[in-house]
PDB file of N, CA and C in Angstrom:
ATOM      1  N   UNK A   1      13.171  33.181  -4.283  1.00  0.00           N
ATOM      2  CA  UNK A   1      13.257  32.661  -5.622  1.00  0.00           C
ATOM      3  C   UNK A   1      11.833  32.480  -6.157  1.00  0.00           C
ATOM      4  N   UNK A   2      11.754  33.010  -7.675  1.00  0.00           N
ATOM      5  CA  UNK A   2      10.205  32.857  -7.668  1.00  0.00           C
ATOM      6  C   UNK A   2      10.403  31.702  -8.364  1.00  0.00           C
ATOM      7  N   UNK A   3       8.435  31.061  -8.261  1.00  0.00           N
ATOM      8  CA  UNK A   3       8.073  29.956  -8.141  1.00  0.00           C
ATOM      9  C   UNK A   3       7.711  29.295  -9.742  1.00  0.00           C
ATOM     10  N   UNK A   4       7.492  28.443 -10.133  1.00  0.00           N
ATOM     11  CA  UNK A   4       6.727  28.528 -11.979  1.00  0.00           C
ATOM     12  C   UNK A   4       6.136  26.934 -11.388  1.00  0.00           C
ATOM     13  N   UNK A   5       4.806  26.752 -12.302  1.00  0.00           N
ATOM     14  CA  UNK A   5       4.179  26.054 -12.900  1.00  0.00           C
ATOM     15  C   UNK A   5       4.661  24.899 -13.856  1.00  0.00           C
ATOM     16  N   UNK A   6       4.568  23.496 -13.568  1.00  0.00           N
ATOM     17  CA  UNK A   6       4.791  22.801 -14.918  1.00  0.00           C
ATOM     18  C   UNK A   6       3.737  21.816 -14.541  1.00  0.00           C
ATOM     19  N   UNK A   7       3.476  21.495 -16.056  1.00  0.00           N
ATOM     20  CA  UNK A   7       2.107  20.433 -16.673  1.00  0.00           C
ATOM     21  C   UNK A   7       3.492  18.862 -16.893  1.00  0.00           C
ATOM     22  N   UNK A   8       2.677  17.801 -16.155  1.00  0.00           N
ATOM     23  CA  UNK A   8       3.392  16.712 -16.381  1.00  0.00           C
ATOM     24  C   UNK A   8       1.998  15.354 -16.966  1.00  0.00           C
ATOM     25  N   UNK A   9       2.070  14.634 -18.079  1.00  0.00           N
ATOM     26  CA  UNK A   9       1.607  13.817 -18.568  1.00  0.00           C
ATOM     27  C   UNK A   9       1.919  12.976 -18.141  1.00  0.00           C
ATOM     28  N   UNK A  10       1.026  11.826 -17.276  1.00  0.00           N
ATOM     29  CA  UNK A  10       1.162  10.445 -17.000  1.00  0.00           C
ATOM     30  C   UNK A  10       0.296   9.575 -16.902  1.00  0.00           C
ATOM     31  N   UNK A  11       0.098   8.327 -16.888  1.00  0.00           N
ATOM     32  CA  UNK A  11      -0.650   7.399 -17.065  1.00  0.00           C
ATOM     33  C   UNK A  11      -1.210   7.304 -15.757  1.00  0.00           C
ATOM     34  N   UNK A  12      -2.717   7.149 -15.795  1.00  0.00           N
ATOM     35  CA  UNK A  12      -2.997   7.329 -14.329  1.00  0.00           C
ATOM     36  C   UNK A  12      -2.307   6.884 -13.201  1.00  0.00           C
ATOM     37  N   UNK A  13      -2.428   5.502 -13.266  1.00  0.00           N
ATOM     38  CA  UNK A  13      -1.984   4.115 -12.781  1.00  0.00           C
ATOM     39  C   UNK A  13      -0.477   4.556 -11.732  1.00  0.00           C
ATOM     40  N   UNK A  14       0.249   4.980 -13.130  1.00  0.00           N
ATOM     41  CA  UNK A  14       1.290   5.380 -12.557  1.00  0.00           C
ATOM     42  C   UNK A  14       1.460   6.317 -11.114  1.00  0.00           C
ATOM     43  N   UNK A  15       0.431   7.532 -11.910  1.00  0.00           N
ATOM     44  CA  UNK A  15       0.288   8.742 -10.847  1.00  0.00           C
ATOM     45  C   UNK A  15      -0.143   8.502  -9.731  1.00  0.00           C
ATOM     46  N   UNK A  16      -0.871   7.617  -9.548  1.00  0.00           N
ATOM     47  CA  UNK A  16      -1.982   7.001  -8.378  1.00  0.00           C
ATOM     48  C   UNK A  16      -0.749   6.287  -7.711  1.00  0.00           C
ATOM     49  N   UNK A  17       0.169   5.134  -7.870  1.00  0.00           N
ATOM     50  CA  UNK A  17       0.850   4.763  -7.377  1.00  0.00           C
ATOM     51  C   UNK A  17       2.624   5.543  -7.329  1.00  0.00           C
ATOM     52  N   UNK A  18       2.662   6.186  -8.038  1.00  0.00           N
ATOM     53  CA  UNK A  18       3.411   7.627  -7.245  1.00  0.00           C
ATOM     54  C   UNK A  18       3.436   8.096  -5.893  1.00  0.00           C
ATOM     55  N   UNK A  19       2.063   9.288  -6.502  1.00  0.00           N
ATOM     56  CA  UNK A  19       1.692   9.821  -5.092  1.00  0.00           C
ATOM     57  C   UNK A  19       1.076   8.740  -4.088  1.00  0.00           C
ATOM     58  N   UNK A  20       1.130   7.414  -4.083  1.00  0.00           N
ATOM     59  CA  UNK A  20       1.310   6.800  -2.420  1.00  0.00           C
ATOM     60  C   UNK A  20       2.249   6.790  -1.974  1.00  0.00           C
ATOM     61  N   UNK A  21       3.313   6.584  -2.740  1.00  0.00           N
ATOM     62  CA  UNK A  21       4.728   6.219  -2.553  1.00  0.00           C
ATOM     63  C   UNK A  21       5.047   7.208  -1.638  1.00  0.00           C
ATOM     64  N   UNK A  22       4.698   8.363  -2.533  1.00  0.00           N
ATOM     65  CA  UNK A  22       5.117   9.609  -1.791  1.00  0.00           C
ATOM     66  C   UNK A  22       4.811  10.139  -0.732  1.00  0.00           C
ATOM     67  N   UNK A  23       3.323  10.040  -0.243  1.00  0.00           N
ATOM     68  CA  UNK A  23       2.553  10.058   0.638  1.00  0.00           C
ATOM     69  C   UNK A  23       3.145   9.147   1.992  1.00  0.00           C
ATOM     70  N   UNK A  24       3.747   8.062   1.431  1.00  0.00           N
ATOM     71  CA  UNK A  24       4.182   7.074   2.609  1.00  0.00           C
ATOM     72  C   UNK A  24       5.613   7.778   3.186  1.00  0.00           C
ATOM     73  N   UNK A  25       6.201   8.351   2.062  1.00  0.00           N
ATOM     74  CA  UNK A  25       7.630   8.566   2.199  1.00  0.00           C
ATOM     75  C   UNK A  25       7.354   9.976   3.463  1.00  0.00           C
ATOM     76  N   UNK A  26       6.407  10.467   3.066  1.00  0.00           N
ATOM     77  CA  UNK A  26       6.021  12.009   3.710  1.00  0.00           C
ATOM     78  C   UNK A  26       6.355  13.305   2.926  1.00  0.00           C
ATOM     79  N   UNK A  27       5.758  13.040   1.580  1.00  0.00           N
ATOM     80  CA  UNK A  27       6.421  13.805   1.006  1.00  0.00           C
ATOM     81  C   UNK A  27       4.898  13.927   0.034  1.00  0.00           C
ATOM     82  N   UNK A  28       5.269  15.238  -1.099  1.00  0.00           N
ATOM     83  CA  UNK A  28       4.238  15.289  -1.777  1.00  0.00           C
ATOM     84  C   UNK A  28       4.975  15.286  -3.005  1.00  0.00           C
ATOM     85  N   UNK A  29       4.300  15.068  -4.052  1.00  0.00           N
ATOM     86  CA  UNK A  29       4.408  14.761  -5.739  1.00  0.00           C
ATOM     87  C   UNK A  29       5.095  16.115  -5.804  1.00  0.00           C
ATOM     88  N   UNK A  30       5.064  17.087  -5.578  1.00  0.00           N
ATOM     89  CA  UNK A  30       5.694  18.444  -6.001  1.00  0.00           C
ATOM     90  C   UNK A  30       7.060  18.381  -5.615  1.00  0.00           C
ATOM     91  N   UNK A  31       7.351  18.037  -4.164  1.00  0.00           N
ATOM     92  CA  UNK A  31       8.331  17.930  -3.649  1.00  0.00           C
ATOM     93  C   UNK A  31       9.296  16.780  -4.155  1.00  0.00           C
ATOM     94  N   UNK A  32       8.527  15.708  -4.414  1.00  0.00           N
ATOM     95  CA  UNK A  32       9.501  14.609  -4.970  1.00  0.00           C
ATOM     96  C   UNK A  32      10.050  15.049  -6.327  1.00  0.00           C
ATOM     97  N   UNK A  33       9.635  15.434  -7.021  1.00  0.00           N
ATOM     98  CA  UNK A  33       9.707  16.401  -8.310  1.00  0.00           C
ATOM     99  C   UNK A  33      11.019  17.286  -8.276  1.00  0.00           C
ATOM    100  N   UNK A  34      10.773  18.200  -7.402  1.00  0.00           N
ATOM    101  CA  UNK A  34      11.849  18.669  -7.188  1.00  0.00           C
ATOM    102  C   UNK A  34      13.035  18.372  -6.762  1.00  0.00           C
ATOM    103  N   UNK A  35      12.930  17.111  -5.878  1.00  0.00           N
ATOM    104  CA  UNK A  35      14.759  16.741  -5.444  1.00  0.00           C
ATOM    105  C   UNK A  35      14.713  15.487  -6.537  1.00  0.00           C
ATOM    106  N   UNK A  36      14.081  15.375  -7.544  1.00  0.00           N
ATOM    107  CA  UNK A  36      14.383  14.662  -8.897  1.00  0.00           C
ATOM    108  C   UNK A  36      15.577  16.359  -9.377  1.00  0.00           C
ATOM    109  N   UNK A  37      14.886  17.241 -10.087  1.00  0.00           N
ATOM    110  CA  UNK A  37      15.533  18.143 -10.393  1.00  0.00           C
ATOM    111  C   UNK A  37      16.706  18.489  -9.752  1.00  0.00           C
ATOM    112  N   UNK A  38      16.632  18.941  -8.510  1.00  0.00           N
ATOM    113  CA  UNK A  38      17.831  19.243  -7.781  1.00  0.00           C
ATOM    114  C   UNK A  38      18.905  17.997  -8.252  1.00  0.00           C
ATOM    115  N   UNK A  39      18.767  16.625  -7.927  1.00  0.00           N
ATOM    116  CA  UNK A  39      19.555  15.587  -8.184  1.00  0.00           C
ATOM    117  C   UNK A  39      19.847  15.981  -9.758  1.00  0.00           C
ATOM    118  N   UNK A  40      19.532  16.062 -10.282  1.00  0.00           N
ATOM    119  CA  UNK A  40      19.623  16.295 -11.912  1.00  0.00           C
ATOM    120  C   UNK A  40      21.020  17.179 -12.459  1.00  0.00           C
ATOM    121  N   UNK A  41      20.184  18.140 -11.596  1.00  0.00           N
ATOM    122  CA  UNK A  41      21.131  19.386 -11.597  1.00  0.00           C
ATOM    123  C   UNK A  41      22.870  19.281 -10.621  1.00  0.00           C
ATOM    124  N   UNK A  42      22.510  18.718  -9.917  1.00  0.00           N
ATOM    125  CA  UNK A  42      23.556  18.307  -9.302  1.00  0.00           C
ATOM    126  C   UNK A  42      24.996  17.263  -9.787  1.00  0.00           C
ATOM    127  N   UNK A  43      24.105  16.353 -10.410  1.00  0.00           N
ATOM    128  CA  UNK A  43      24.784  15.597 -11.353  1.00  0.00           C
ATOM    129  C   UNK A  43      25.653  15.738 -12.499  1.00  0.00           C
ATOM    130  N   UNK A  44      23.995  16.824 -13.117  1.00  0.00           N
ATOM    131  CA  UNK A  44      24.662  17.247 -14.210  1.00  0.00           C
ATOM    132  C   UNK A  44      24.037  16.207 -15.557  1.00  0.00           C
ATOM    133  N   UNK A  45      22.661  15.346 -15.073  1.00  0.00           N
ATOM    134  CA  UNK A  45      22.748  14.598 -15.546  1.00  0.00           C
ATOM    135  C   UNK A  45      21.549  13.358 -14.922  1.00  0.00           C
ATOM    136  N   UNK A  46      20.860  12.467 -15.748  1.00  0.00           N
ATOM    137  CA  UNK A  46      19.302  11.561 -14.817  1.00  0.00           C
ATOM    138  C   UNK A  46      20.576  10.843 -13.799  1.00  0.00           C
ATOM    139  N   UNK A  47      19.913  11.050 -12.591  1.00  0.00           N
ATOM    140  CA  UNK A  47      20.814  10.608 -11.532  1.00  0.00           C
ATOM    141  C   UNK A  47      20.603   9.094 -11.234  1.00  0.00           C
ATOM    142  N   UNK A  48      20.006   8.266 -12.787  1.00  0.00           N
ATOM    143  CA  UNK A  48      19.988   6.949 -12.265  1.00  0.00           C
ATOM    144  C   UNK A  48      20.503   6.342 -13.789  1.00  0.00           C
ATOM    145  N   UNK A  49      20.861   5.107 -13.973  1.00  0.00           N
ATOM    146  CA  UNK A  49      20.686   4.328 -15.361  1.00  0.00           C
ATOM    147  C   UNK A  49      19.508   4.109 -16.109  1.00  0.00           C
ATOM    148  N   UNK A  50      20.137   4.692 -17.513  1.00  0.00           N
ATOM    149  CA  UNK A  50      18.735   4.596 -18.628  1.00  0.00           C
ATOM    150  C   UNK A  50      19.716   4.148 -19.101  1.00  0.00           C
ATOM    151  N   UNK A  51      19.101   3.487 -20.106  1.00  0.00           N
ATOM    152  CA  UNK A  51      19.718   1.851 -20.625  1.00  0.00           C
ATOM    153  C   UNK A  51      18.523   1.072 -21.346  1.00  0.00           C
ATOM    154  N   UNK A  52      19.091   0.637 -22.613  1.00  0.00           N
ATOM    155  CA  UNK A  52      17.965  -0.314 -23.742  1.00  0.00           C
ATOM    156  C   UNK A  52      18.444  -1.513 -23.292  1.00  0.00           C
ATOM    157  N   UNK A  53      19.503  -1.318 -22.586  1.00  0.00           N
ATOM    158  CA  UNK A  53      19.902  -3.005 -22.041  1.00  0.00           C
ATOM    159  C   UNK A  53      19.185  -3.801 -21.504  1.00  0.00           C
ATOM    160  N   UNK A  54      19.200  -5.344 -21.653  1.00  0.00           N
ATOM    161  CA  UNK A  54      17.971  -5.972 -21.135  1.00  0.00           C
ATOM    162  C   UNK A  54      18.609  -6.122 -19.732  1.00  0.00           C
ATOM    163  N   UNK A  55      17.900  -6.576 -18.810  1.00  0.00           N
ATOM    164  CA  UNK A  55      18.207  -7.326 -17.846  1.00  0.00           C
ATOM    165  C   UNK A  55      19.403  -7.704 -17.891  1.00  0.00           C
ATOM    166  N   UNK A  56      20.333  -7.180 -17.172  1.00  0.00           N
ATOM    167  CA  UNK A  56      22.025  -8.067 -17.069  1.00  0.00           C
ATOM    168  C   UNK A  56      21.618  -9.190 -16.301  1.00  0.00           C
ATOM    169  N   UNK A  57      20.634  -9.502 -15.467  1.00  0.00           N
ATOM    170  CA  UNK A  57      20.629 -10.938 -15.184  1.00  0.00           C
ATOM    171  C   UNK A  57      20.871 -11.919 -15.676  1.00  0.00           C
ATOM    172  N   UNK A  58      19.865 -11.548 -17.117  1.00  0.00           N
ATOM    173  CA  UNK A  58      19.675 -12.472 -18.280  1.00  0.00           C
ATOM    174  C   UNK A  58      20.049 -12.781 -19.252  1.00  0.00           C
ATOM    175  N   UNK A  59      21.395 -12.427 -19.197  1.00  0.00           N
ATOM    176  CA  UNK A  59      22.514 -12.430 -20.128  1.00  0.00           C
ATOM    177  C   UNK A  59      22.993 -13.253 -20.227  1.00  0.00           C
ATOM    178  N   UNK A  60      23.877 -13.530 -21.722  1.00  0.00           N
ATOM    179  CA  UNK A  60      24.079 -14.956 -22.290  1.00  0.00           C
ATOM    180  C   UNK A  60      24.522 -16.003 -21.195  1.00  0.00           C
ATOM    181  N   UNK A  61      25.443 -15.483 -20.057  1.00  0.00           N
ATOM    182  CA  UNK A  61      26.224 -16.216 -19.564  1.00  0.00           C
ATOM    183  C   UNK A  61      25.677 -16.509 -18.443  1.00  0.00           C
ATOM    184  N   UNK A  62      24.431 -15.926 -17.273  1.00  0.00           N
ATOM    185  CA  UNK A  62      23.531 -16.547 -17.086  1.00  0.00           C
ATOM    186  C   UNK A  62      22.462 -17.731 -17.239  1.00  0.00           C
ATOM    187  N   UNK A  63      22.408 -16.791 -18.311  1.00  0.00           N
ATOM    188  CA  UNK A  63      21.370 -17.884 -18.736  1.00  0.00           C
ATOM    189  C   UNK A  63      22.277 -19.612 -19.105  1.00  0.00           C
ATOM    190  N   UNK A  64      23.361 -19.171 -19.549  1.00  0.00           N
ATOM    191  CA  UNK A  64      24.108 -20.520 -19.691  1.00  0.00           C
ATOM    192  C   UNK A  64      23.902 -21.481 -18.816  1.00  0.00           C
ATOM    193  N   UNK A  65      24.259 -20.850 -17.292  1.00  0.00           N
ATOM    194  CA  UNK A  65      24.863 -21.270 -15.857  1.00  0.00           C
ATOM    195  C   UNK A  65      23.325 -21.806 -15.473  1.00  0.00           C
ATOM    196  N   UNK A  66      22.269 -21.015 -15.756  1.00  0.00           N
ATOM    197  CA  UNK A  66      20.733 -21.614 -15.560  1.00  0.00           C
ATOM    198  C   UNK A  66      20.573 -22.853 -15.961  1.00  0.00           C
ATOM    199  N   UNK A  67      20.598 -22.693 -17.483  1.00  0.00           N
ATOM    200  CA  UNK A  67      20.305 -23.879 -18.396  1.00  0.00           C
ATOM    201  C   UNK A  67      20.620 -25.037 -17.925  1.00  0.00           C
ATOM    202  N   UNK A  68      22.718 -25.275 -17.959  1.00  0.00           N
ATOM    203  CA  UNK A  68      23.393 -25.951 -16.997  1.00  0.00           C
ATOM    204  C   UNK A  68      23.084 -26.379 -15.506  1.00  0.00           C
ATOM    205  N   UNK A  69      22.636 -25.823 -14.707  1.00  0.00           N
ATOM    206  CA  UNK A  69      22.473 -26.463 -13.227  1.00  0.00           C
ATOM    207  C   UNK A  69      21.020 -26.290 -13.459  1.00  0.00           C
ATOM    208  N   UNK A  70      19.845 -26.592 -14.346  1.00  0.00           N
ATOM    209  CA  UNK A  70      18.562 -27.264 -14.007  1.00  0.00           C
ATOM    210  C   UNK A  70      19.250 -28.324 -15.062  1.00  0.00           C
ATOM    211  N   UNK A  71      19.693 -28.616 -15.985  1.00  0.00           N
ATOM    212  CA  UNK A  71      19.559 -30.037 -16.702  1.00  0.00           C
ATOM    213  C   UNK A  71      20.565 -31.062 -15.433  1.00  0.00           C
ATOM    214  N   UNK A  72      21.657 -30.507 -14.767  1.00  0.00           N
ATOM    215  CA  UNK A  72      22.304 -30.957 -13.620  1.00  0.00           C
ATOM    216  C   UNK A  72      20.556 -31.858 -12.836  1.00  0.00           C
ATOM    217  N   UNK A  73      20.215 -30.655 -12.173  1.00  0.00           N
ATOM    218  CA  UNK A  73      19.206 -30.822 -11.144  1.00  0.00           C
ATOM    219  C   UNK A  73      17.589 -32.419 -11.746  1.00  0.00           C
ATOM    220  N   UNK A  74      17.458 -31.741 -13.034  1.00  0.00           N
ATOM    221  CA  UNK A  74      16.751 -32.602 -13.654  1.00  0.00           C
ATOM    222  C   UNK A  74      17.617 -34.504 -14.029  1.00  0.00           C
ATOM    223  N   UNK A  75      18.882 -34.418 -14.123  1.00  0.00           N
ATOM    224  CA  UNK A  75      19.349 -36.018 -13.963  1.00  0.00           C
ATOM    225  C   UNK A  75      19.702 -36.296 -12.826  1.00  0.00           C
ATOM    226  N   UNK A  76      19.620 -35.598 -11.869  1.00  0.00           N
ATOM    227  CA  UNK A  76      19.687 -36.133 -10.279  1.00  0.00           C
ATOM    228  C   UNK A  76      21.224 -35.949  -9.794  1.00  0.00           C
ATOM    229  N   UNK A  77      21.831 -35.125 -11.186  1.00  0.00           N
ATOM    230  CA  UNK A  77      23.320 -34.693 -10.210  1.00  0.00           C
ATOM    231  C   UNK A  77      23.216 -33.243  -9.815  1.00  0.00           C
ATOM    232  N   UNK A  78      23.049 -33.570  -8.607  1.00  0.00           N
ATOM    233  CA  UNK A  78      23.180 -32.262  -7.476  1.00  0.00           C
ATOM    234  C   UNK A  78      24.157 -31.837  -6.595  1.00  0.00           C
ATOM    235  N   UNK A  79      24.924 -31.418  -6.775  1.00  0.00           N
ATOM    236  CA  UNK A  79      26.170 -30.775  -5.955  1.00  0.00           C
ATOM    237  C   UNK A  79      25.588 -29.636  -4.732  1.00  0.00           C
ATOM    238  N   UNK A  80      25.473 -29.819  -3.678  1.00  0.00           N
ATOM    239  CA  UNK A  80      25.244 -29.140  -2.203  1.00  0.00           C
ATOM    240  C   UNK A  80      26.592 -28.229  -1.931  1.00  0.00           C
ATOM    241  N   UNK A  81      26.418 -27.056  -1.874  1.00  0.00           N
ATOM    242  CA  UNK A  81      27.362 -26.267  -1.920  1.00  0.00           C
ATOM    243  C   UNK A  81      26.975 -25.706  -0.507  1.00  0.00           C
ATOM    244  N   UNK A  82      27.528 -25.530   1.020  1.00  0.00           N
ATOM    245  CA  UNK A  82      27.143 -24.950   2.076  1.00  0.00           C
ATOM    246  C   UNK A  82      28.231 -23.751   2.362  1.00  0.00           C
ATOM    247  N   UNK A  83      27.428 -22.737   2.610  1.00  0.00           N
ATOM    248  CA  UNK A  83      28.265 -21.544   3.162  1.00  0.00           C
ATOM    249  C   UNK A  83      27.906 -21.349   4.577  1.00  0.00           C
ATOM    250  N   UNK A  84      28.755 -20.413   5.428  1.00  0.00           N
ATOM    251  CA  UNK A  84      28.863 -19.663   6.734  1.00  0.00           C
ATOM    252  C   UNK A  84      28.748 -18.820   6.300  1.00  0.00           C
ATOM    253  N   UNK A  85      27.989 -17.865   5.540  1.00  0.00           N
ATOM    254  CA  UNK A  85      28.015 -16.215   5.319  1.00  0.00           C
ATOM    255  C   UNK A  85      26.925 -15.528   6.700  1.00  0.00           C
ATOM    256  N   UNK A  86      26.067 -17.079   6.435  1.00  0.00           N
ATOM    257  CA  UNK A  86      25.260 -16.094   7.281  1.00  0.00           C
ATOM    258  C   UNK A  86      25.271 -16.675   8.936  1.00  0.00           C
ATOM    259  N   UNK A  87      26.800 -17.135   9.261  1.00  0.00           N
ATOM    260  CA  UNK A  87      27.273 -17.748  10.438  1.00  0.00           C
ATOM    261  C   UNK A  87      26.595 -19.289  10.834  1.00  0.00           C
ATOM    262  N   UNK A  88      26.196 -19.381  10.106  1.00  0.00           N
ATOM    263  CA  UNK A  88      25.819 -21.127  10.355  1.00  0.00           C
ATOM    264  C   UNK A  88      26.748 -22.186   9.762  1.00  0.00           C
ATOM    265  N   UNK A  89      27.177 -22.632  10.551  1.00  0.00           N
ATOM    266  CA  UNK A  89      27.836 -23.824  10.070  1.00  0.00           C
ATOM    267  C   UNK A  89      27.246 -25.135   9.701  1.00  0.00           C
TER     268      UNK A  89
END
């Protein structure tokens, strides 16, 4: 399969901390590039979420539940909630 050339624009910063990433992963900027594409192509489509959405963390009803258990925490009513998830009783 023959091979082609592409020019990519980026902010240094970025590029610099890219190619470590990549470098760590064992891989090179060309190669990561490409199983971006392959994934693409595979999909059919950016194989991750793009979205103007803010943060779903930080959404109204969050932030409610925040607001609510620091004004809790700030008058000294504190409810201790203990789990076993992580096998401690």
């Amino acid at each position: 399969m023959a091979q082609t050339n592409i020019n990519i624009r980026m902010d240094e910063e970025l590029k610099k901390n890219f190619e470590e990433i990549c470098n760590n992963l064992g891989l090179n900027m060309s190669v990561a590039f490409n199983v971006f594409a392959k994934a693409v192509v595979r999909k059919q489509g950016i194989p991750f979420e793009v979205s103007l959405r803010n943060d779903t963390f930080y959404n109204d009803a969050n932030m409610e539940r925040l607001t609510q258990s620091l004004a809790s925490l700030r008058s000294g009513n504190i409810i201790v909630q203990e789990s076993d998830e992580d096998g401690y009783e």
